[in-house]
C-alpha atoms as a PDB file:
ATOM      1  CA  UNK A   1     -29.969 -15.590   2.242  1.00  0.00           C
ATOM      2  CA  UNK A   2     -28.519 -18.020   0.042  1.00  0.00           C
ATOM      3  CA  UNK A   3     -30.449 -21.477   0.030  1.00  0.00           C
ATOM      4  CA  UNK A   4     -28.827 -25.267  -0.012  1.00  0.00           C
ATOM      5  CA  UNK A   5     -27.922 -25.202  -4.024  1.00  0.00           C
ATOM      6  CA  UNK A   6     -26.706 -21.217  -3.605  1.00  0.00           C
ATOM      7  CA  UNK A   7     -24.319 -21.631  -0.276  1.00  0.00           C
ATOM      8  CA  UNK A   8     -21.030 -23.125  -2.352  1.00  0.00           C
ATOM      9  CA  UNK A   9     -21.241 -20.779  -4.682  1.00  0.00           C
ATOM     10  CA  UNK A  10     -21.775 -17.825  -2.008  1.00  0.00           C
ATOM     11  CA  UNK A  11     -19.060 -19.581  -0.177  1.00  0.00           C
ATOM     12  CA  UNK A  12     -16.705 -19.605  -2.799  1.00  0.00           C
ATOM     13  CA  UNK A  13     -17.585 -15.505  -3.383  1.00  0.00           C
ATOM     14  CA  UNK A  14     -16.511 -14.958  -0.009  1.00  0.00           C
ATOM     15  CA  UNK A  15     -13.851 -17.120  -0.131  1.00  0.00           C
ATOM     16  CA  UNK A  16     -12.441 -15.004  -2.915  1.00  0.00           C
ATOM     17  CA  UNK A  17     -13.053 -11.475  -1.807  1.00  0.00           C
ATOM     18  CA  UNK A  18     -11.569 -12.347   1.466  1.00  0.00           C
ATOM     19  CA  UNK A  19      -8.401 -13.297  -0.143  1.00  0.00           C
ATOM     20  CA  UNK A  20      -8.375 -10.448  -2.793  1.00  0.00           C
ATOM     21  CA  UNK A  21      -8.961  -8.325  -0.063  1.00  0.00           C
ATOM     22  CA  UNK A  22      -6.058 -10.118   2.140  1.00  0.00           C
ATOM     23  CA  UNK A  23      -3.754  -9.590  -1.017  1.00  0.00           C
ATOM     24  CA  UNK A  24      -4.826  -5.800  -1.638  1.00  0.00           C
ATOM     25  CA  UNK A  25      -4.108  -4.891   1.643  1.00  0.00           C
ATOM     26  CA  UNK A  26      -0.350  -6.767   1.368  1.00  0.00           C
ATOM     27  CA  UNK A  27       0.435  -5.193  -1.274  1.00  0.00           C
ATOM     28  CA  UNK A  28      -0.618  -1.948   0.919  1.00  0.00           C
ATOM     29  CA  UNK A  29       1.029  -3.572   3.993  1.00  0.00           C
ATOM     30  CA  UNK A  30       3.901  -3.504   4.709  1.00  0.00           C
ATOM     31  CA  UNK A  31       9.147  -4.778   3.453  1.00  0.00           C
ATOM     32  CA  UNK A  32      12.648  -5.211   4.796  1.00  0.00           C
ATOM     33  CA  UNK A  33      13.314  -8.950   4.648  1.00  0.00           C
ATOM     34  CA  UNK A  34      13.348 -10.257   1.155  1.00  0.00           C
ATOM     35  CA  UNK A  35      13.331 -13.589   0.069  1.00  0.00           C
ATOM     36  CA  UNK A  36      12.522 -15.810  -3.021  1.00  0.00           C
ATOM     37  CA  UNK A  37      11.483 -13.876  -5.968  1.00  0.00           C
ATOM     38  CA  UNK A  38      10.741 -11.040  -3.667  1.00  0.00           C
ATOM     39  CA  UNK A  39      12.663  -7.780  -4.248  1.00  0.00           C
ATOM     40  CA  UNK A  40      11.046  -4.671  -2.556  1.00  0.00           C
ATOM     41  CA  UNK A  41      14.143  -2.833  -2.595  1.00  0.00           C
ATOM     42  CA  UNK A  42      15.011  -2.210  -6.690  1.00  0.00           C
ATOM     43  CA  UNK A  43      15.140   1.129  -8.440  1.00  0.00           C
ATOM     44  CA  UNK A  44      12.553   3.025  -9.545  1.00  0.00           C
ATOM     45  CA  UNK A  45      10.666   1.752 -12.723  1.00  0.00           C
ATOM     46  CA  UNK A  46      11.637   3.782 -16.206  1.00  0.00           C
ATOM     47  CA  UNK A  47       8.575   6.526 -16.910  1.00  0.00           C
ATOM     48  CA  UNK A  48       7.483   6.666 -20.555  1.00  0.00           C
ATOM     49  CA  UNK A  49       6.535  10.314 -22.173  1.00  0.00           C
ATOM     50  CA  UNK A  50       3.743   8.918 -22.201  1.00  0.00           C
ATOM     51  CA  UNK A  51       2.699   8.240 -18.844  1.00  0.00           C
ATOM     52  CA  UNK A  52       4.310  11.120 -17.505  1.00  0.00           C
ATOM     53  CA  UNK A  53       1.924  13.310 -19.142  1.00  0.00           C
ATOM     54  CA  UNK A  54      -0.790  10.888 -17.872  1.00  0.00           C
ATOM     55  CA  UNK A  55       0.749  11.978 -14.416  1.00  0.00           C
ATOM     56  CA  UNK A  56       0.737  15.340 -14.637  1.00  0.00           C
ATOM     57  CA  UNK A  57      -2.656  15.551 -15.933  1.00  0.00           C
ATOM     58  CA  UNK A  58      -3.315  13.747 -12.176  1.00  0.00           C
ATOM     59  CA  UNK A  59      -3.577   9.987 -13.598  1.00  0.00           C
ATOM     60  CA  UNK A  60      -2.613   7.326 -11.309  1.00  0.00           C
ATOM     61  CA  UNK A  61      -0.098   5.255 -13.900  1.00  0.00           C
ATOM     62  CA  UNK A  62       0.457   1.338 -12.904  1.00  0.00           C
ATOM     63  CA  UNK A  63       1.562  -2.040 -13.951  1.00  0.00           C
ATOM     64  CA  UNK A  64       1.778  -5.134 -11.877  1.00  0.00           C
ATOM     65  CA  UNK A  65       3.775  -8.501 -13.463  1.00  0.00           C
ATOM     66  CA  UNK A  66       2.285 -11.400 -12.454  1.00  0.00           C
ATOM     67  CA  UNK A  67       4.186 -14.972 -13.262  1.00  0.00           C
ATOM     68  CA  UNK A  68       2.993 -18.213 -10.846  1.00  0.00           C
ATOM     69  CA  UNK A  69       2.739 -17.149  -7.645  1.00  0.00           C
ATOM     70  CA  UNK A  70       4.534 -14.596  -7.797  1.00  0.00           C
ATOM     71  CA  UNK A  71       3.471 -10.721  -8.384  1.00  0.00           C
ATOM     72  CA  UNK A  72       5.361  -7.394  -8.598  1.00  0.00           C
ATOM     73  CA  UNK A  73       4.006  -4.211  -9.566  1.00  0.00           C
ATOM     74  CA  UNK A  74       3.913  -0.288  -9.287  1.00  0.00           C
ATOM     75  CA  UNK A  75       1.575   2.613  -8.935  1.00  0.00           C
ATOM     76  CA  UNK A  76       2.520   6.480  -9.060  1.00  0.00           C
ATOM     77  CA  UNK A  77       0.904   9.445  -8.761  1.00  0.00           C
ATOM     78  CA  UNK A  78       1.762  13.428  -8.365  1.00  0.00           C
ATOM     79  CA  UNK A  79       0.207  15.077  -5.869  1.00  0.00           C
ATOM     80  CA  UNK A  80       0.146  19.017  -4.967  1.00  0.00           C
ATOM     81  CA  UNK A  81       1.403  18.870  -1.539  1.00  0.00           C
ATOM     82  CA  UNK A  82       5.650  19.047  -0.498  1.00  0.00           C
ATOM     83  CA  UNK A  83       7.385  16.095  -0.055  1.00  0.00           C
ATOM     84  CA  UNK A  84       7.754  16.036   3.807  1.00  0.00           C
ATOM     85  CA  UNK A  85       3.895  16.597   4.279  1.00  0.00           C
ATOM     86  CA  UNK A  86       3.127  13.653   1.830  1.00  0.00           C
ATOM     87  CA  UNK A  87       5.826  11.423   4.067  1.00  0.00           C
ATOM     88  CA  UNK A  88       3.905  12.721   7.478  1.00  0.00           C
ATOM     89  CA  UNK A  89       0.740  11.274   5.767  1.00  0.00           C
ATOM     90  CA  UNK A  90       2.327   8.215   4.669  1.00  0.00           C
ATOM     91  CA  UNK A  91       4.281   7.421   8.071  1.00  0.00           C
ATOM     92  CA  UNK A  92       1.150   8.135  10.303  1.00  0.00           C
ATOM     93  CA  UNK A  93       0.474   4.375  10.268  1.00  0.00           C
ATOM     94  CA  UNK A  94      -2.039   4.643  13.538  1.00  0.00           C
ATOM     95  CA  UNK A  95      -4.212   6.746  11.211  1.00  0.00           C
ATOM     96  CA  UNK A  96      -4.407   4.203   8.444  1.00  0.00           C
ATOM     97  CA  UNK A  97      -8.241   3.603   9.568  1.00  0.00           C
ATOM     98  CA  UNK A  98      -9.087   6.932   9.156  1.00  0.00           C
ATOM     99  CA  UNK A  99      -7.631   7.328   5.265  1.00  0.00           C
ATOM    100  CA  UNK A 100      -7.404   3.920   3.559  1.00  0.00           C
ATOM    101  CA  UNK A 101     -10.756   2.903   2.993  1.00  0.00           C
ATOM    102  CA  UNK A 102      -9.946  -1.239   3.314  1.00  0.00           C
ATOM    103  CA  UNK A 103      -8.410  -0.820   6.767  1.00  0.00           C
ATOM    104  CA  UNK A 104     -10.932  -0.848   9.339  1.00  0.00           C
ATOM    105  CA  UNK A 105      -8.220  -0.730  12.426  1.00  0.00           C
ATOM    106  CA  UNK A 106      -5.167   0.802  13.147  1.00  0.00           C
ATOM    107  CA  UNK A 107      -2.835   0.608  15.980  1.00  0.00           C
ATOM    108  CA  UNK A 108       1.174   0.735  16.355  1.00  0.00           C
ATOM    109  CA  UNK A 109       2.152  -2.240  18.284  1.00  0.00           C
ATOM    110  CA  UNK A 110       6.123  -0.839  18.731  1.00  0.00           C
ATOM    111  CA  UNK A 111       7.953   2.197  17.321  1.00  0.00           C
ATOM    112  CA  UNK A 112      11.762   3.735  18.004  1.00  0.00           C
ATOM    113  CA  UNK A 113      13.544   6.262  16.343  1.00  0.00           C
ATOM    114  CA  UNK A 114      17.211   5.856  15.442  1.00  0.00           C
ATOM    115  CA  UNK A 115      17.866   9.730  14.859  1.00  0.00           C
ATOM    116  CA  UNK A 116      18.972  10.898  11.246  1.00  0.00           C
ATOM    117  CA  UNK A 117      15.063  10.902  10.565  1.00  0.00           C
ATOM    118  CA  UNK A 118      15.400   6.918  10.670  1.00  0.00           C
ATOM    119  CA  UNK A 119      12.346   5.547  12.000  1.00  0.00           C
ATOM    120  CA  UNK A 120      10.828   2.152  12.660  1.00  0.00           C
ATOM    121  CA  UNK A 121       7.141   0.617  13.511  1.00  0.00           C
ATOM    122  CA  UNK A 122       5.311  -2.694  14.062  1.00  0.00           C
ATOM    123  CA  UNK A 123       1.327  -2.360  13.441  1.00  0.00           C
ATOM    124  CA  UNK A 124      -1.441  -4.310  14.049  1.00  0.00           C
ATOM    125  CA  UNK A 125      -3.948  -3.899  11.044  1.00  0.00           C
ATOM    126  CA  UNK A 126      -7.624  -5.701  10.592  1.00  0.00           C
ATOM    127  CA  UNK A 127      -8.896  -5.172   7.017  1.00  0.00           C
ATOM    128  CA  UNK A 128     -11.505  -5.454   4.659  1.00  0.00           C
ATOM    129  CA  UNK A 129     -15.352  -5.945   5.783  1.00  0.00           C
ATOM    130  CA  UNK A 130     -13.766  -9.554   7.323  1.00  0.00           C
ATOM    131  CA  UNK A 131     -11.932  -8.130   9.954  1.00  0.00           C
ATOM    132  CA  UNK A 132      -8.687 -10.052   8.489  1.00  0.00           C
ATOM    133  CA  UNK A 133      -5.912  -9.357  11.244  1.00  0.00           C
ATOM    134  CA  UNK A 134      -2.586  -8.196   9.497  1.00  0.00           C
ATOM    135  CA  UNK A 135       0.957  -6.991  11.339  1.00  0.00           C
ATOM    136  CA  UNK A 136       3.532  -5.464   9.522  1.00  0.00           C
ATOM    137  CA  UNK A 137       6.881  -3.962  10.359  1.00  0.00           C
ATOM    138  CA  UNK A 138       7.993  -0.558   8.684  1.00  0.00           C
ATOM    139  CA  UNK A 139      10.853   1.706   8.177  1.00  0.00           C
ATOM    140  CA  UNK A 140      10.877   4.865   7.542  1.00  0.00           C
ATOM    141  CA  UNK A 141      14.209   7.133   5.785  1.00  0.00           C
ATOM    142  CA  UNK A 142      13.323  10.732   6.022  1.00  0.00           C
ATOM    143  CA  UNK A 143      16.322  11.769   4.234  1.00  0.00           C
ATOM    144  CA  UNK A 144      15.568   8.762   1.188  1.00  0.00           C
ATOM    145  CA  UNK A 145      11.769   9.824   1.067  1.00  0.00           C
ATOM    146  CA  UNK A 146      11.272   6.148   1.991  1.00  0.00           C
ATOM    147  CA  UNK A 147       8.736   3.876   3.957  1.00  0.00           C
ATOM    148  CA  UNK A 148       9.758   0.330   3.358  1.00  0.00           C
ATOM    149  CA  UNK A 149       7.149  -2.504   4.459  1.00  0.00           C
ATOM    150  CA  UNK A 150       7.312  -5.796   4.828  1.00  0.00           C
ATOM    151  CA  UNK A 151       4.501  -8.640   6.064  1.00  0.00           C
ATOM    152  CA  UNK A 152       4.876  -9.692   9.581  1.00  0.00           C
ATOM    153  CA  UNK A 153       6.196 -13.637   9.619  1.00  0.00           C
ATOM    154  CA  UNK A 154       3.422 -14.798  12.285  1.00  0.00           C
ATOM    155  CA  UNK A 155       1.421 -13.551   9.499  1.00  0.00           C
ATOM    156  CA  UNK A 156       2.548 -16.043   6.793  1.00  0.00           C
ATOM    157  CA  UNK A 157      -0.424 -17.922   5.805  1.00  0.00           C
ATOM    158  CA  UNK A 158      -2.237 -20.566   2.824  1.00  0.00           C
ATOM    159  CA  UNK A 159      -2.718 -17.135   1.735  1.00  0.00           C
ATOM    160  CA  UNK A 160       0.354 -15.527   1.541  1.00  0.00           C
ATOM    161  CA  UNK A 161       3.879 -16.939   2.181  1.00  0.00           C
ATOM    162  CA  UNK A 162       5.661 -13.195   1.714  1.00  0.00           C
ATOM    163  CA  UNK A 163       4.697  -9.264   0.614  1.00  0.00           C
ATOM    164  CA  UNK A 164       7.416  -6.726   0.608  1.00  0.00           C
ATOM    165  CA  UNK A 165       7.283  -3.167  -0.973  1.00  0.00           C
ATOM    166  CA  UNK A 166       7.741   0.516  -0.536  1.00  0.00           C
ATOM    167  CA  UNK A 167       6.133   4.303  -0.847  1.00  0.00           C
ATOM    168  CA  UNK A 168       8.887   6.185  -2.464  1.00  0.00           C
ATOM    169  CA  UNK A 169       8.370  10.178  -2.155  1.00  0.00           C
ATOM    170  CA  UNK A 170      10.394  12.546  -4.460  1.00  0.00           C
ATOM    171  CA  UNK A 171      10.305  16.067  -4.637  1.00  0.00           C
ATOM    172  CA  UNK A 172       9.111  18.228  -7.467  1.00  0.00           C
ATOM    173  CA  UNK A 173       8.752  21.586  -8.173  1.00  0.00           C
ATOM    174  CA  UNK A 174       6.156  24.372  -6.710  1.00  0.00           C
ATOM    175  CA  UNK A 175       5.124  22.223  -3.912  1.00  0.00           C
ATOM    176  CA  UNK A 176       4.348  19.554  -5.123  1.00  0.00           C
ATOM    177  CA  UNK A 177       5.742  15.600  -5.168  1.00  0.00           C
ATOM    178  CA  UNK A 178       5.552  12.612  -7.094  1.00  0.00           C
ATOM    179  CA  UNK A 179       4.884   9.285  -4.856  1.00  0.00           C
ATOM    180  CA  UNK A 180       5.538   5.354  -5.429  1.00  0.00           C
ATOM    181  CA  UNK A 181       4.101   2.328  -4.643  1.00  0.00           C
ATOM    182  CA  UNK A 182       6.138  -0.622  -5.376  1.00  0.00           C
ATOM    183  CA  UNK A 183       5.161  -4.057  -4.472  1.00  0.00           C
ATOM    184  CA  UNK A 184       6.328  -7.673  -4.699  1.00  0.00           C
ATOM    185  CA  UNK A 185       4.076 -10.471  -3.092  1.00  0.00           C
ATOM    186  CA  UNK A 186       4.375 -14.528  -2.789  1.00  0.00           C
ATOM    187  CA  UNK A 187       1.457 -16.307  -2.448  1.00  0.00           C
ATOM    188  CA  UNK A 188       0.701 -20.078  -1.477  1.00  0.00           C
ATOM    189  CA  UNK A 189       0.618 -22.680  -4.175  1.00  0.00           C
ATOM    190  CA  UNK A 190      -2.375 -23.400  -2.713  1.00  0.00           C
ATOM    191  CA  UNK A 191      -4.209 -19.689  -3.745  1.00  0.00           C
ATOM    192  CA  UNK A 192      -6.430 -20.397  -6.965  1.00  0.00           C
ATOM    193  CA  UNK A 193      -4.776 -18.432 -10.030  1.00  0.00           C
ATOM    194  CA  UNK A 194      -8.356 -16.948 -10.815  1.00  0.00           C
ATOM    195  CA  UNK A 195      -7.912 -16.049  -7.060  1.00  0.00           C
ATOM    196  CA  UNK A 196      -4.270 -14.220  -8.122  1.00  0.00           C
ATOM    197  CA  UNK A 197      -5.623 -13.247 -11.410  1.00  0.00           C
ATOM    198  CA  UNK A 198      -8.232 -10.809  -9.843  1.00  0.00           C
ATOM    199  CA  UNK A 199      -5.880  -9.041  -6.916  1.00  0.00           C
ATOM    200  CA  UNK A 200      -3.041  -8.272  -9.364  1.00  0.00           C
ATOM    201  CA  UNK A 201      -5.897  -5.900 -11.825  1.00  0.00           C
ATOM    202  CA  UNK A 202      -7.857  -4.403  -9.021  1.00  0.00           C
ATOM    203  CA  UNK A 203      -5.245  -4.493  -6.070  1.00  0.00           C
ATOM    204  CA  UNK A 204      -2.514  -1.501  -6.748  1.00  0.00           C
ATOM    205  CA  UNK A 205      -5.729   0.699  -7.513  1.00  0.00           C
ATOM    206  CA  UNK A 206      -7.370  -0.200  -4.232  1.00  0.00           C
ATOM    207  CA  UNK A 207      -3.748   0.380  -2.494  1.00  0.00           C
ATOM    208  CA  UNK A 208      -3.316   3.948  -4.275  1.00  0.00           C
ATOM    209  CA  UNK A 209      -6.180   5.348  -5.056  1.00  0.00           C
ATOM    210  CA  UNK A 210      -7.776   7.141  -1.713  1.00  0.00           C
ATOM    211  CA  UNK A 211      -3.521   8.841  -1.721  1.00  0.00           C
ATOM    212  CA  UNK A 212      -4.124  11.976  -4.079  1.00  0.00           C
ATOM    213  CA  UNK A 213      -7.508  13.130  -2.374  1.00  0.00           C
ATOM    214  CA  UNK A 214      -6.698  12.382   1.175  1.00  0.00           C
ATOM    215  CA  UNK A 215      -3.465  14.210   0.672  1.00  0.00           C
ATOM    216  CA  UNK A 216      -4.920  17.330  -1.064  1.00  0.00           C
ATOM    217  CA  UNK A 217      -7.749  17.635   1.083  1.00  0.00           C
ATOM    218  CA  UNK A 218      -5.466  17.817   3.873  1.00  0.00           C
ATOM    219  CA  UNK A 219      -2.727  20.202   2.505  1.00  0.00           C
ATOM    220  CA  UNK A 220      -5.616  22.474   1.418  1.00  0.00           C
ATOM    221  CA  UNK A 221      -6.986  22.159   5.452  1.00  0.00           C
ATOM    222  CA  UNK A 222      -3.819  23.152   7.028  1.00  0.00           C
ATOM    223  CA  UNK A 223      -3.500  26.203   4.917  1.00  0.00           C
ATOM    224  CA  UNK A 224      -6.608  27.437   5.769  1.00  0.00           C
ATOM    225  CA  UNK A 225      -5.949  26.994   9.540  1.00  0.00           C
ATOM    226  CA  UNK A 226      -2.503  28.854   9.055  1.00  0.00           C
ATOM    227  CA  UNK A 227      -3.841  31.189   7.652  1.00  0.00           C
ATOM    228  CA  UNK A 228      -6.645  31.970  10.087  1.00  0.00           C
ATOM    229  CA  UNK A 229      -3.766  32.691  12.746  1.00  0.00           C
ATOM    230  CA  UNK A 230      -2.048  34.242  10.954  1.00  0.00           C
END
C-alpha cells in the first residue's frame, strides 16, 4: 500500500485512469444532440491509398484531433462478417458487458422501435475497474447502417460537459463490411490537458479494438451451428 509521501501521487494515478477511462468509454458511449464544437453527425473522413491497404491487410486505421477541450476523431476497420450481422453486434447494447472489455455492466433502461428498421435505446453502463456509472441514449438506422450515440445529460460532469459519435457500417464485397467509429467529445475546463492528452492516443484503440475479433469469432460460431442442422 502506498505510505504518507506515496498517497498523492497514487491519488493522482487514480485520479487519471479514472478519467481516461471515463473519456474512453464516451467516446465508446453513446450522439443525437449536438452542441458547441460537437458534430457527431458529418460525413465520412477521406481514406488515403494508403490506409486502405492498411485496412485490408486487417489494420485498425485512426486519427483523433484534439484542440482545448475539445476532441474529434475516427477509427475503422474491415471485418469478414455482412453488414447486418456486424449492426446486430453493434445494436445489442445489453450485451456490451459481455464484448467490450471496459464495460463491466450492461442494461437497457428504455427501447421502442419506430418501424422502417428505426430503432431507439437508453442504457445504463458502469465502466472501467471504478464502476463509473454512464447512460447514454442511441439510435439505430437499419437502412443507413447507423448507430448514433450521444452522452446522457444527467451525466454531464467536471469530467465531461458533452460526447457525441457514431458506428457507421457499410457493405463490401464477399461478406464482408467495413465499420466506423466517429467521435467528438467536450470536456470540462477543469480536466488537466495531460489528463486529455493521454485519452485522445489510447482512447479510439480501447473503443475499437475488441470489434474485429468479437465479430469474427462470432460469424465463424454461427456457421458452424448452421451448419450442424443443416
Amino acid at each position: 500500500s502506498a505510505g504518507p509521501a506515496g498517497a498523492a501521487p497514487f491519488a493522482a494515478r487514480l485520479e487519471r485512469q479514472a478519467t481516461a477511462d471515463a473519456l474512453a468509454f464516451d467516446v465508446e458511449a453513446p450522439a443525437i444532440r449536438i452542441a458547441g464544437c460537437l458534430d457527431g453527425r458529418r460525413g465520412l473522413p477521406h481514406l488515403s491509398q494508403e490506409q486502405q491497404r492498411a485496412l485490408r491487410g486487417g489494420a485498425l486505421v485512426q486519427a483523433q484531433d484534439l484542440s482545448g477541450h475539445c476532441g474529434s476523431g475516427y477509427a475503422v476497420v474491415e471485418v469478414g462478417v455482412p453488414k447486418d450481422f456486424m449492426l446486430d453486434i453493434l445494436s445489442k447494447f445489453d450485451e456490451y458487458e459481455r464484448m467490450i472489455p471496459v464495460v463491466r455492466k450492461s442494461e437497457v433502461v428504455s427501447a421502442s422501435s419506430g418501424g422502417q428498421g428505426l430503432e431507439s435505446a437508453r442504457c445504463h453502463y458502469s465502466v472501467s475497474k471504478f464502476g463509473i456509472g454512464v447512460l447514454a441514449n442511441h439510435q439505430v438506422d437499419r437502412a443507413a447502417g447507423t448507430i448514433r450515440f450521444e452522452l446522457a445529460h444527467e451525466n454531464l460532469s467536471w469530467i465531461l460537459q458533452g460526447a457525441a459519435g457514431a458506428w457507421q457500417v457499410e457493405d463490401l464485397e464477399s461478406g464482408r463490411s467495413r465499420v466506423w467509429f466517429n467521435i467528438d467529445v467536450t470536456a470540462s475546463s477543469f480536466v488537466p490537458q495531460a489528463m486529455l492528452d493521454y485519452a485522445a492516443e489510447h482512447a479510439l484503440k480501447r473503443a475499437t479494438s475488441w470489434l474485429k475479433p468479437h465479430a469474427e469469432m462470432s460469424w465463424a460460431k454461427e456457421q458452424v451451428a448452421i451448419a450442424a442442422v443443416a
